[in-house]
N, C-alpha and C. Protein backbone atom coordinates (compact mmCIF):
# COMPACT_ATOMS: atom_id res chain seq x y z
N UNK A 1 0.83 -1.20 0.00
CA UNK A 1 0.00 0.00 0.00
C UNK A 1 0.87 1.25 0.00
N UNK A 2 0.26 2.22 -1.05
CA UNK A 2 1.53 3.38 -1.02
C UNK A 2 0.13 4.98 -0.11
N UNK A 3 0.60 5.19 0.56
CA UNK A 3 0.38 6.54 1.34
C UNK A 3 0.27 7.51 0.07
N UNK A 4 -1.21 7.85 -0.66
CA UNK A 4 -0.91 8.89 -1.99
C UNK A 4 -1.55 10.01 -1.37
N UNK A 5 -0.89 10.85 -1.41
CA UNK A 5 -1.59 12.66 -1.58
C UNK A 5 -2.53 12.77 -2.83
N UNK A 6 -3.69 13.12 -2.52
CA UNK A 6 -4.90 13.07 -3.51
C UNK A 6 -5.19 15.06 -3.54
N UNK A 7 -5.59 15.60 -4.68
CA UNK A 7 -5.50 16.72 -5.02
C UNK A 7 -6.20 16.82 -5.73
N UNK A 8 -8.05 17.28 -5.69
CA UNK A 8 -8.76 17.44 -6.28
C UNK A 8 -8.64 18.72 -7.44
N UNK A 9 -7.98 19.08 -8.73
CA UNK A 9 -7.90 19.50 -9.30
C UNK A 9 -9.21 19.90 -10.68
N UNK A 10 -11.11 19.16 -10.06
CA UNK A 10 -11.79 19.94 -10.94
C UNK A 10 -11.74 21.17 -10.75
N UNK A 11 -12.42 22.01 -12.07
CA UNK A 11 -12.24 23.17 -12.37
C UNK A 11 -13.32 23.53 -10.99
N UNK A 12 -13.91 22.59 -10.34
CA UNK A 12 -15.18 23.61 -9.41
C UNK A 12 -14.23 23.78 -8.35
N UNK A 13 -13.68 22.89 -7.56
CA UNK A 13 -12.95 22.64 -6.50
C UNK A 13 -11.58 23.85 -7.16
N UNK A 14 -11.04 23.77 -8.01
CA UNK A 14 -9.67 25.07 -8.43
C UNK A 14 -10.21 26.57 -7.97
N UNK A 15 -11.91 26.83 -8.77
CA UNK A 15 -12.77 27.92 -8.37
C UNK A 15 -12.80 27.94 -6.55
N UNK A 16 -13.43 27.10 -6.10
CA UNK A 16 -13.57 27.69 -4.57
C UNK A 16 -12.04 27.23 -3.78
N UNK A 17 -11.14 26.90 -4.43
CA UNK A 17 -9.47 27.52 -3.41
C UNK A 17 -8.80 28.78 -4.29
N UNK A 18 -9.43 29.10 -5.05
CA UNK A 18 -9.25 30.53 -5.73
C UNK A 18 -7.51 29.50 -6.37
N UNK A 19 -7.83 28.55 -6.74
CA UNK A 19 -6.55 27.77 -7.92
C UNK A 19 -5.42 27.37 -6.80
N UNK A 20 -5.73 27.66 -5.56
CA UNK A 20 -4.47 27.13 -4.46
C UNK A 20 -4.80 26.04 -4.62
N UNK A 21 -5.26 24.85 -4.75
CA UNK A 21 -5.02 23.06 -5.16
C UNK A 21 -3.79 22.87 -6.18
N UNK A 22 -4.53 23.46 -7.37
CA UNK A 22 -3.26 23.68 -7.85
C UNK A 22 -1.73 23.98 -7.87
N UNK A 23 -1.31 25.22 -7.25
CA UNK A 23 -0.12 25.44 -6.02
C UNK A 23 0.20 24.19 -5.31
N UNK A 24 -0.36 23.91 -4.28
CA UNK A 24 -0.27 22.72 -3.71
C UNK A 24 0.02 21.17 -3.93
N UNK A 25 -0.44 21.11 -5.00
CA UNK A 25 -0.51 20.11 -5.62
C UNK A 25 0.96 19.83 -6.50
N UNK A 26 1.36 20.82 -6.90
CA UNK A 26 2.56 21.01 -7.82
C UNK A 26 3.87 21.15 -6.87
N UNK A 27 3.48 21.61 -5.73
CA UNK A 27 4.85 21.64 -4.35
C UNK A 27 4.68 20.30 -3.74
N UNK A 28 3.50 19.61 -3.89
CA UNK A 28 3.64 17.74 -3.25
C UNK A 28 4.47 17.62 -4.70
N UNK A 29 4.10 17.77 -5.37
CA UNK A 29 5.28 16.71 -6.58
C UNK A 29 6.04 17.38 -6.43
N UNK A 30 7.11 18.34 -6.36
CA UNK A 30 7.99 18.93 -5.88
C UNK A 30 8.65 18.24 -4.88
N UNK A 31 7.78 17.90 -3.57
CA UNK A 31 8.79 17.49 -2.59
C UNK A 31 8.90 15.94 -2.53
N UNK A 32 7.60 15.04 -3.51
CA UNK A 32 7.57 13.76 -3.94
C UNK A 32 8.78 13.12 -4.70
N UNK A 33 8.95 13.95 -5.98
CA UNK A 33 9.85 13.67 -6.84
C UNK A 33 8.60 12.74 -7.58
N UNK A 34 7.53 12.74 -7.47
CA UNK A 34 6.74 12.35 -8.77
C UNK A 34 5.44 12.65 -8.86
N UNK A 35 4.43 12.56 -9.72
CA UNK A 35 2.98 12.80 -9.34
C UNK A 35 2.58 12.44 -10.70
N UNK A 36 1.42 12.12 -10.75
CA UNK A 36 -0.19 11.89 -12.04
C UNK A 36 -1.05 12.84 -11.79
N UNK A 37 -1.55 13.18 -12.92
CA UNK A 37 -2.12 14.06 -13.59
C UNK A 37 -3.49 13.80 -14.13
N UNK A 38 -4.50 13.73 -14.04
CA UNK A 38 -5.33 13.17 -14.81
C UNK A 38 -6.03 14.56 -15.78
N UNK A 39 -6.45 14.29 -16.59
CA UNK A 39 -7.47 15.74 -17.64
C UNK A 39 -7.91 16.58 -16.73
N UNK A 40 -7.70 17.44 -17.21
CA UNK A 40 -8.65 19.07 -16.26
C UNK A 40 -8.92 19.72 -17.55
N UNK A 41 -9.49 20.69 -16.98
CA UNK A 41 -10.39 21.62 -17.88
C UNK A 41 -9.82 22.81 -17.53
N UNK A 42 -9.15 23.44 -18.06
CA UNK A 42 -8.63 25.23 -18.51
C UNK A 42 -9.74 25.87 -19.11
N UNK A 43 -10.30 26.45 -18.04
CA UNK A 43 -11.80 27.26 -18.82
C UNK A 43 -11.61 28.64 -19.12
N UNK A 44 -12.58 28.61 -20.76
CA UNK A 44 -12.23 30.08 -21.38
C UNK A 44 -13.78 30.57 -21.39
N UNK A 45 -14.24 31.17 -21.71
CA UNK A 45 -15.02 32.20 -21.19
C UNK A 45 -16.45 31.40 -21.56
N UNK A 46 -16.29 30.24 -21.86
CA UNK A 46 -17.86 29.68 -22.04
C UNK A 46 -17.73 28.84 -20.88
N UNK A 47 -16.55 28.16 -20.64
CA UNK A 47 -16.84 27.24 -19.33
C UNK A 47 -16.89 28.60 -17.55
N UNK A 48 -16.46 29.52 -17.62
CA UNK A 48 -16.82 29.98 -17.00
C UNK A 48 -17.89 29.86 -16.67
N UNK A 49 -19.18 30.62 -17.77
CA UNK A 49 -19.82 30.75 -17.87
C UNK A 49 -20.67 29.36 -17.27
N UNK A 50 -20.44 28.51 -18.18
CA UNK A 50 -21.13 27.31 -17.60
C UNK A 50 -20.65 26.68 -16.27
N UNK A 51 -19.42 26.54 -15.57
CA UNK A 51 -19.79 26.39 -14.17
C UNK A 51 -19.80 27.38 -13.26
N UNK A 52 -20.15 28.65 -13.91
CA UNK A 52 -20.34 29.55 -12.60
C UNK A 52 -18.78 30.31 -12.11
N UNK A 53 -17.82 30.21 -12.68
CA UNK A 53 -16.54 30.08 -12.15
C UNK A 53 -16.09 32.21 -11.67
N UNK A 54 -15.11 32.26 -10.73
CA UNK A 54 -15.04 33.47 -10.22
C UNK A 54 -14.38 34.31 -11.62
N UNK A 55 -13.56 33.41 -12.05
CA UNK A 55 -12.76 33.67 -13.21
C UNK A 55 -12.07 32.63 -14.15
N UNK A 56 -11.67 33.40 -15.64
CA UNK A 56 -11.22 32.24 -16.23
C UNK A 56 -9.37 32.18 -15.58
N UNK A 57 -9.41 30.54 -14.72
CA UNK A 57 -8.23 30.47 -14.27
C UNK A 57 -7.30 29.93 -15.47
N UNK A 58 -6.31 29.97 -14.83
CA UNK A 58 -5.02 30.11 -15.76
C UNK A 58 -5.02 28.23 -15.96
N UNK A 59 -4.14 27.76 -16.95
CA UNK A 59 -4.06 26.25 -16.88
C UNK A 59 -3.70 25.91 -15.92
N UNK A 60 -4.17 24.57 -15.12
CA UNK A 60 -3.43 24.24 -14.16
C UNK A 60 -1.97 23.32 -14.79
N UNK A 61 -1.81 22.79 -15.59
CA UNK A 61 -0.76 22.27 -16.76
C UNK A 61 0.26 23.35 -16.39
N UNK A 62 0.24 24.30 -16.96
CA UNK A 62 1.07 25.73 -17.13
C UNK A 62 1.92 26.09 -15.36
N UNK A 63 0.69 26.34 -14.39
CA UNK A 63 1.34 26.35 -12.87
C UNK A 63 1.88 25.59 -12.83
N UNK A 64 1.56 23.99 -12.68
CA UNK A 64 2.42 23.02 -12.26
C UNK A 64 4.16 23.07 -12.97
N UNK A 65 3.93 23.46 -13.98
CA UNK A 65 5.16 23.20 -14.64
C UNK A 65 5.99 24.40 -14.42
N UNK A 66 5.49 25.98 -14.04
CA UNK A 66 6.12 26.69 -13.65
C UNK A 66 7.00 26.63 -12.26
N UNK A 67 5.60 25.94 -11.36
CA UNK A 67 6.60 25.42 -9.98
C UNK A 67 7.65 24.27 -10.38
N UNK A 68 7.60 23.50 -11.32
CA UNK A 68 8.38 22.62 -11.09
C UNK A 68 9.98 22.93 -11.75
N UNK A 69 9.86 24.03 -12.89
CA UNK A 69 10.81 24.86 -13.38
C UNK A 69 10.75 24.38 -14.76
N UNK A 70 9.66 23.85 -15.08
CA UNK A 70 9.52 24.21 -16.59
C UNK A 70 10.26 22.91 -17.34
N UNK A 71 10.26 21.53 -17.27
CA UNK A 71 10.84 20.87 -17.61
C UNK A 71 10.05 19.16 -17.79
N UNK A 72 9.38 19.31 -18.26
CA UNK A 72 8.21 17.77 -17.38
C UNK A 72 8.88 16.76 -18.87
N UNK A 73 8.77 15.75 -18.12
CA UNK A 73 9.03 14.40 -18.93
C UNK A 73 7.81 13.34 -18.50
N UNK A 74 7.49 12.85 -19.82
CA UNK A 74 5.86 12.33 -19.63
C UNK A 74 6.51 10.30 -19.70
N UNK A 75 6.18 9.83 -18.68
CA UNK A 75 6.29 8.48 -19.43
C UNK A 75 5.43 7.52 -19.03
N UNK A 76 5.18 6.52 -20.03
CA UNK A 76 3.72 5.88 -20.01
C UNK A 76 3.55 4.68 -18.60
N UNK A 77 2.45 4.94 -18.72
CA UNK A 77 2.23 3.88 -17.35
C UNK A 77 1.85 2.44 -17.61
N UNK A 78 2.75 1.54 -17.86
CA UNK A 78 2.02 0.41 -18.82
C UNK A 78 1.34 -0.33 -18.10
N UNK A 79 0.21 -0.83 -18.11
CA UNK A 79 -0.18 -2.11 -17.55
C UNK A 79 -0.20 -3.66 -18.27
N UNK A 80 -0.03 -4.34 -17.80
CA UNK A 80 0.02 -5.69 -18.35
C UNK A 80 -1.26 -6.21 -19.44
N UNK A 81 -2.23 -5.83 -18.96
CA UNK A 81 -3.82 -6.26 -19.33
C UNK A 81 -4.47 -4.66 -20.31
N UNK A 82 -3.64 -3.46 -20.38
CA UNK A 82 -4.24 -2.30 -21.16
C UNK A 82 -3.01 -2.87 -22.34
N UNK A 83 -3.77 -3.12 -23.86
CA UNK A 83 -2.95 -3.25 -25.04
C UNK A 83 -2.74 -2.11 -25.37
N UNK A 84 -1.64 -2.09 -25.99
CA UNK A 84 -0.93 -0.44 -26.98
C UNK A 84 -1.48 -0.38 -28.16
N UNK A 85 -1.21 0.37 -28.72
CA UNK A 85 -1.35 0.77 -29.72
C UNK A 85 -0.53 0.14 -30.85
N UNK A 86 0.72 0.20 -30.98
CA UNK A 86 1.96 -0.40 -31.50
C UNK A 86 1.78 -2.06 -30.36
N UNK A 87 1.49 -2.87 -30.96
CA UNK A 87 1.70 -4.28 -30.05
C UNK A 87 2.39 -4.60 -30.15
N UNK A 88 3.88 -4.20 -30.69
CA UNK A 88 5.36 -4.95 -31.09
C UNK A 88 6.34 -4.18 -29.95
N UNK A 89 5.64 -3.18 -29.70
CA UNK A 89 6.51 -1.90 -29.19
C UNK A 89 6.77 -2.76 -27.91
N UNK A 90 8.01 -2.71 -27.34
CA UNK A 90 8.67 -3.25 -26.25
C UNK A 90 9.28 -2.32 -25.21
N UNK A 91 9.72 -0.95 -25.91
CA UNK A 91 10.23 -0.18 -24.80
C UNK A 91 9.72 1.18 -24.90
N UNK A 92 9.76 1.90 -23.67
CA UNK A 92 8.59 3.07 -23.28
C UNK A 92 9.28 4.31 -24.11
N UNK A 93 8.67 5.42 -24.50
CA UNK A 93 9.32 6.27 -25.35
C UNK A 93 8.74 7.43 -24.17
N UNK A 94 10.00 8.41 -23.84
CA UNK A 94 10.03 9.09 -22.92
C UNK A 94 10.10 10.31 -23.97
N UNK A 95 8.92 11.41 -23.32
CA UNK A 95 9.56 12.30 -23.74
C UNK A 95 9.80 13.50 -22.61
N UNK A 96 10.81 14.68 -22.84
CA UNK A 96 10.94 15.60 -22.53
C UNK A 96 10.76 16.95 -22.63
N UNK A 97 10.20 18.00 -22.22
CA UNK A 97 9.94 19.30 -23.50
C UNK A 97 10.23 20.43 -22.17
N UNK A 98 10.97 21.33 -22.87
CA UNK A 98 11.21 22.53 -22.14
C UNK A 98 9.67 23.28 -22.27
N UNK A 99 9.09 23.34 -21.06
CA UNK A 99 7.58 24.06 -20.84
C UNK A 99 7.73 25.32 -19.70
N UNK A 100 8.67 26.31 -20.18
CA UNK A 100 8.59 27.21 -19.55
C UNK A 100 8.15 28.92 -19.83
N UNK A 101 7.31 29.62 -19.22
CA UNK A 101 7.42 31.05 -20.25
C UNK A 101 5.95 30.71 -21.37
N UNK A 102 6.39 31.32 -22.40
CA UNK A 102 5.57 30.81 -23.41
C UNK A 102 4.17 31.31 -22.94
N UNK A 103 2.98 30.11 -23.43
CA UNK A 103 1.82 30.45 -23.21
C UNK A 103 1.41 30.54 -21.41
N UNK A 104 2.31 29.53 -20.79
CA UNK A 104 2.47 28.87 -19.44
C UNK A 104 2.04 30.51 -18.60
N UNK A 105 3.02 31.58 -19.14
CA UNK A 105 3.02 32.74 -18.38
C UNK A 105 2.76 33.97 -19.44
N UNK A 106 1.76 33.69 -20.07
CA UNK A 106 1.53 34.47 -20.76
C UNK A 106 0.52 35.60 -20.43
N UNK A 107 0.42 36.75 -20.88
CA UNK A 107 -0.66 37.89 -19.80
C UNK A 107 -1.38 38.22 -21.37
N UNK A 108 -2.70 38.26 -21.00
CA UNK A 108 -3.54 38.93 -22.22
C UNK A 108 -4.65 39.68 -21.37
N UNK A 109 -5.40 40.29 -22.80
CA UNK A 109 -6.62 40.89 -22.33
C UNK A 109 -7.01 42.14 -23.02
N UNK A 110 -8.48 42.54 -22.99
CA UNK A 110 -9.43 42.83 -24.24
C UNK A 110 -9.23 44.48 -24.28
N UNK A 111 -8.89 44.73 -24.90
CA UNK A 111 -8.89 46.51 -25.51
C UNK A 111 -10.38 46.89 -26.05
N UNK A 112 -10.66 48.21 -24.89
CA UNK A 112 -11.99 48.77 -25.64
C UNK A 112 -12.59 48.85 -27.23
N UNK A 113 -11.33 49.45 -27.40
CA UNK A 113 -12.02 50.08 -28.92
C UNK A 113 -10.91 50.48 -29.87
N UNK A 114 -10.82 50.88 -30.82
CA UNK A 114 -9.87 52.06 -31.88
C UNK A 114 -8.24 52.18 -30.84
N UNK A 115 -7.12 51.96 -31.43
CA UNK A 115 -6.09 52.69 -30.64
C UNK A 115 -4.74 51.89 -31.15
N UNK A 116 -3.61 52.16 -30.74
CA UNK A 116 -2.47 51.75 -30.57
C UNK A 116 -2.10 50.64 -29.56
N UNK A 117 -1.60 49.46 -30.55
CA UNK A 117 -0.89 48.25 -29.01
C UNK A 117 0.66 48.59 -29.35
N UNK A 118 0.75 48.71 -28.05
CA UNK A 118 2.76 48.09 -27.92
C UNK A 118 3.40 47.63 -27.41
N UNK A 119 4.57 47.18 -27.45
CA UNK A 119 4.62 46.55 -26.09
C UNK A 119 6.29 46.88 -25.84
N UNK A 120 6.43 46.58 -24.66
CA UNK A 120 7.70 47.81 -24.05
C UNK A 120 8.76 46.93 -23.06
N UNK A 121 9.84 46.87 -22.88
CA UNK A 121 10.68 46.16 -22.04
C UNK A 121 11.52 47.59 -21.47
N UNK A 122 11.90 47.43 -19.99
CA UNK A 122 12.50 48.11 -19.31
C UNK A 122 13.48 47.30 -18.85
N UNK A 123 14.99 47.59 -19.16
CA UNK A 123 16.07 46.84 -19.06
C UNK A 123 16.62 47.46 -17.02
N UNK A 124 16.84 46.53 -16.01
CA UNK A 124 17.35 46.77 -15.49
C UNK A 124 18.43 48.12 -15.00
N UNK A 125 18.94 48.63 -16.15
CA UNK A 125 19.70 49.48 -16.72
C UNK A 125 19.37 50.88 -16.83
N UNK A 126 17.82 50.37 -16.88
CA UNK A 126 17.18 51.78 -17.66
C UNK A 126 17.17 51.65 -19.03
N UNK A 127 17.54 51.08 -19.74
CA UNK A 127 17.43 50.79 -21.49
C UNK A 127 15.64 50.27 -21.66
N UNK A 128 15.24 51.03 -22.67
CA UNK A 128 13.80 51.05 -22.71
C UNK A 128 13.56 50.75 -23.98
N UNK A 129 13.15 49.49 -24.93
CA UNK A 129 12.62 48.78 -25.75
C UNK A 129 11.01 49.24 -26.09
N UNK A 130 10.89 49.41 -26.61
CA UNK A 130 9.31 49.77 -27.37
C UNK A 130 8.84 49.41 -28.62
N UNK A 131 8.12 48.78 -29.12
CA UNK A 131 8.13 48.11 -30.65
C UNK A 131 6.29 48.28 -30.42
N UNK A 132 5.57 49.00 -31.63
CA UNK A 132 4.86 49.22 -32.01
C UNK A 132 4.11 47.88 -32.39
N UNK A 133 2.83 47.43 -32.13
CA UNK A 133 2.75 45.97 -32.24
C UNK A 133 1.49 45.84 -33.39
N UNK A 134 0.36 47.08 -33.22
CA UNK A 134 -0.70 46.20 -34.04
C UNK A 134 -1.58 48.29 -34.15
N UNK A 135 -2.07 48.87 -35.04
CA UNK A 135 -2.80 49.70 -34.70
C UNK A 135 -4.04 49.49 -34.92
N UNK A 136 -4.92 48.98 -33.92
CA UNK A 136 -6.44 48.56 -33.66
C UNK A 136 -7.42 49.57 -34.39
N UNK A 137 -7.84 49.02 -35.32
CA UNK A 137 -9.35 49.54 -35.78
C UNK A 137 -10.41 49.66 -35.46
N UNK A 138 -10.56 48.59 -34.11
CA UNK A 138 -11.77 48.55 -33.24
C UNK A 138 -11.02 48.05 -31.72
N UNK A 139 -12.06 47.72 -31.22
CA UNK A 139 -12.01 46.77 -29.16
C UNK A 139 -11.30 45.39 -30.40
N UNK A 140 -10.70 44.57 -29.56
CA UNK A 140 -10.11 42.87 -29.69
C UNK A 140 -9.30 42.30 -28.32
N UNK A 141 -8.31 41.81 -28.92
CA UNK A 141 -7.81 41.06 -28.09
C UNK A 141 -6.19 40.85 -28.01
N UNK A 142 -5.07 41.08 -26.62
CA UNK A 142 -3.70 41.53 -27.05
C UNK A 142 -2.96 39.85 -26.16
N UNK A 143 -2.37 39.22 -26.67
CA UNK A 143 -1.36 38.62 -25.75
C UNK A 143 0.29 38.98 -25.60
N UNK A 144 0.78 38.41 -24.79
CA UNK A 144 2.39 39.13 -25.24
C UNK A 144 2.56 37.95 -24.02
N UNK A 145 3.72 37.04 -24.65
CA UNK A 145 4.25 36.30 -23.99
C UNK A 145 5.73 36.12 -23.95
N UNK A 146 6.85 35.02 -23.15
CA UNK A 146 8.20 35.36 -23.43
C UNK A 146 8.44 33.96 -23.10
N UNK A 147 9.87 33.86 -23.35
CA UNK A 147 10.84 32.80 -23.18
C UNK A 147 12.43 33.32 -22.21
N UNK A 148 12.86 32.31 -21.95
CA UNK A 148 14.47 32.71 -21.65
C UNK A 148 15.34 31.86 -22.55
């Protein structure tokens, strides 16, 4: 018998800890050195809508991997009695993917109307980056995301 930390991660239960399960959940695998994952739901403005939610929260995919530093390696869980896909296949194919930045920490959100987007970096230094991004004809929609 293994002692498992269980971490209710539906989107209703993420809504009423205001997404701290999430947090939590990603610092037990942190101090585990392993954890499972099962499907969640990253709700965009219709699942809001449909469960009632305070807001559309961020992926929980995206947190976890930010606490963990952006690095997840997925490998399959075989069971004896679940057949594969490939039935010849003999050894597990691991993969790895740098998941850091990107969409994971990405900031968006909706512009009224008519205007100018840009977007701007302030260097430590004081060196100030500005690049003209899109000139809006109407209200839409801006993301701006990064990497290291």
């Amino acid at each position: 018998d293994l002692d498992i930390e269980y971490y209710d991660l539906s989107v209703e239960n993420r809504d009423a800890t205001n997404d701290q399960v999430t947090v939590d959940a990603a610092h037990a695998i942190k101090k585990h050195g392993v954890g499972i994952k099962c499907a969640t739901i990253t709700p965009d403005e219709q699942r809001v809508e449909e469960f009632g939610l305070k807001q559309m929260w961020k992926s929980p995919n995206g947190t976890i991997r930010n606490i963990l530093g952006g690095v997840i390696f997925r490998e399959p869980i075989i069971c004896k009695n679940v057949p594969r896909l490939v039935p010849g296949w003999t050894k597990p194919i691991v993969v790895g993917r740098h998941a850091f930045g990107d969409q994971y920490k990405a900031t968006d959100f909706k512009f009224p109307g008519k205007g100018k987007l840009t977007i701007k970096f302030v260097g430590e230094d004081g060196t100030i980056i500005e690049k003209d991004v899109f000139d809006a004809p109407s209200a839409g929609v801006a993301l701006a995301m990064y990497n290291l």
